[in-house]
Protein backbone atom coordinates (compact mmCIF):
# COMPACT_ATOMS: atom_id res chain seq x y z
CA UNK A 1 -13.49 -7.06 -1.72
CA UNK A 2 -12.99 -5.37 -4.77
CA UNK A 3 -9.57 -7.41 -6.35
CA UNK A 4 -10.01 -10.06 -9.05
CA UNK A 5 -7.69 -12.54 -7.08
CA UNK A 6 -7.45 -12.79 -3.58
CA UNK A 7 -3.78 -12.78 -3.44
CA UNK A 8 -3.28 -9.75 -4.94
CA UNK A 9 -5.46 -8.02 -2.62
CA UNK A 10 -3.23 -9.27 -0.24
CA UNK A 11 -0.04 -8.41 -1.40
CA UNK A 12 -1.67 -5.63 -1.86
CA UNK A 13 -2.03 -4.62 1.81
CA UNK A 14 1.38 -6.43 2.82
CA UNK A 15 3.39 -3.79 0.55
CA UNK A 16 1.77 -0.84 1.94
CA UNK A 17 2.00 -1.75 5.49
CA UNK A 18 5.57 -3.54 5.28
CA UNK A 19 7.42 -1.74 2.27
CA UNK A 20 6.74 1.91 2.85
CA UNK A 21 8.24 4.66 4.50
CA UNK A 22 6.23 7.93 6.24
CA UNK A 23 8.01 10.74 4.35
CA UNK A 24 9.17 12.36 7.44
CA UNK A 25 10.65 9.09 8.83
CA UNK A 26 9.98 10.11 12.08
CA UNK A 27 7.91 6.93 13.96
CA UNK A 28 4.84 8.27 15.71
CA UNK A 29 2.09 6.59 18.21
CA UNK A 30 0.39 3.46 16.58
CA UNK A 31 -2.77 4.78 15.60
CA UNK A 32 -5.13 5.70 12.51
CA UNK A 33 -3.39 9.30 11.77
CA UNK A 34 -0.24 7.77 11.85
CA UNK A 35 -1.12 4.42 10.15
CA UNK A 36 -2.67 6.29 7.14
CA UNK A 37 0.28 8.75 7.15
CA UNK A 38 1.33 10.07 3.57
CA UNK A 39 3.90 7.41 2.64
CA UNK A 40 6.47 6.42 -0.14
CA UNK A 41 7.67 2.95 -0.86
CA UNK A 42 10.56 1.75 -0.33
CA UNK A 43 11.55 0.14 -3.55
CA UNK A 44 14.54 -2.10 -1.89
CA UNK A 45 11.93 -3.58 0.62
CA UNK A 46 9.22 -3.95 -2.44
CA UNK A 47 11.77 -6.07 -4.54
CA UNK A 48 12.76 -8.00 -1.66
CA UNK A 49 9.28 -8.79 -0.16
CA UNK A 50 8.23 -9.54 -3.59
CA UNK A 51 10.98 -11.97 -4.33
CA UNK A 52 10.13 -13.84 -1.16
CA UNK A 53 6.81 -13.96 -1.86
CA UNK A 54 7.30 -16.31 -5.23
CA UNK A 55 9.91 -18.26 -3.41
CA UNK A 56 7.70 -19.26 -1.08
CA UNK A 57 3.72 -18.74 -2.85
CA UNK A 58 4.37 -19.19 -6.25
CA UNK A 59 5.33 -16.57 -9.17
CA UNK A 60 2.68 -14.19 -10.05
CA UNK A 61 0.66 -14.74 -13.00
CA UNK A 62 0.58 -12.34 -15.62
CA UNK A 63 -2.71 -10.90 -14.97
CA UNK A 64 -1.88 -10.83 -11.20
CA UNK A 65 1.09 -8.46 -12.39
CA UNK A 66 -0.93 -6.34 -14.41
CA UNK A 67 -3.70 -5.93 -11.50
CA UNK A 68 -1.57 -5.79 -8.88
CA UNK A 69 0.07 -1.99 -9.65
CA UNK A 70 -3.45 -0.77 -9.72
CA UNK A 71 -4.65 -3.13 -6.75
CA UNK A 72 -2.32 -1.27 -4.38
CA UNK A 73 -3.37 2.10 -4.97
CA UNK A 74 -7.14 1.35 -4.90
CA UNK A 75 -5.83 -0.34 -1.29
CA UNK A 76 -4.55 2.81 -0.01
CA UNK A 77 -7.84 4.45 -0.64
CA UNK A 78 -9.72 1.29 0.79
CA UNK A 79 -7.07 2.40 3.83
CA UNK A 80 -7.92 5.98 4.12
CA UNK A 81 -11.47 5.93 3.32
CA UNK A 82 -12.25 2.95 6.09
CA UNK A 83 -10.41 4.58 8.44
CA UNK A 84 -11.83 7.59 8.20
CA UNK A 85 -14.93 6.62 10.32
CA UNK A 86 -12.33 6.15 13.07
CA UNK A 87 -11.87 9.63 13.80
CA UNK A 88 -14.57 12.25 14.97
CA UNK A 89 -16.43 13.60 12.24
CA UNK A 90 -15.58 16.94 12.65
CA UNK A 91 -11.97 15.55 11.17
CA UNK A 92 -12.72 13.37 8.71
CA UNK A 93 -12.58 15.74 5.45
CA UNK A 94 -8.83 16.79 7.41
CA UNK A 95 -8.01 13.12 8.11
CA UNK A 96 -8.81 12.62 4.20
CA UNK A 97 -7.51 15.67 2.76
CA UNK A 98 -3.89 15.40 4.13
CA UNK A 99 -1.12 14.71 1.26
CA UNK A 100 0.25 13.92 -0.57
CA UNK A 101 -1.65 10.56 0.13
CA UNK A 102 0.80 8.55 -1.53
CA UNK A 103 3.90 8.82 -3.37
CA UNK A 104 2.83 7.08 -6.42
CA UNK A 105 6.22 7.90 -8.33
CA UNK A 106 7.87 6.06 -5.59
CA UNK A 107 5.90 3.03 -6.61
CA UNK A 108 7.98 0.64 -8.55
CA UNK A 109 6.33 0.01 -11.91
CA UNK A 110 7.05 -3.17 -12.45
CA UNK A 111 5.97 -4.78 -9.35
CA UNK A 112 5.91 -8.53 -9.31
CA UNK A 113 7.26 -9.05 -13.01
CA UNK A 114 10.83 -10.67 -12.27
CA UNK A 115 13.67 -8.79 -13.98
């Protein structure tokens, strides 16, 4: 665990699995290729899920804000890099290499700061 507050770790994982779209939108078996596919956020979903989240656990602080941009994209790694010893080892640089990993311009800036 390499976050600074659990929560944001956390949230973290929760907006890449729950606000994020493949970018070919086309569902696929539920399985490490597709689970680690190259994905974009959706930035509706983030604002929503986020809102949610303060109704119901409290506002972020303002260092949770701060971290929490850079928490998510050190998650995807944490995401791509353990699952990578799920596939044969003869397909792991592949499995890695695909991209691009992660739309990071589709990645709303000011995630968990209301307003």
């Amino acid at each position: 665990w390499c976050c600074h507050r659990p929560r944001v770790y956390d949230l973290a994982f929760a907006l890449l699995t729950c606000c994020t779209m493949k970018f070919d939108n086309v569902p696929g078996p539920a399985e490490v290729w597709e689970l680690t596919a190259p994905r974009r956020f959706e930035t509706t979903s983030c604002a929503a899920f986020l809102a949610s989240y303060a109704d119901r656990g409290g506002a972020l602080s303002e260092t949770e804000q701060i971290l929490l941009h850079a928490q998510v994209l050190l998650t995807w790694c944490h995401l791509r890099v353990g699952n990578s010893r799920k596939v044969p080892p003869a397909d792991r640089g592949r499995f890695l290499m695909r991209g691009p990993a992660l739309d990071t311009q589709s990645l709303p800036k000011n995630l968990g700061i209301s307003g």
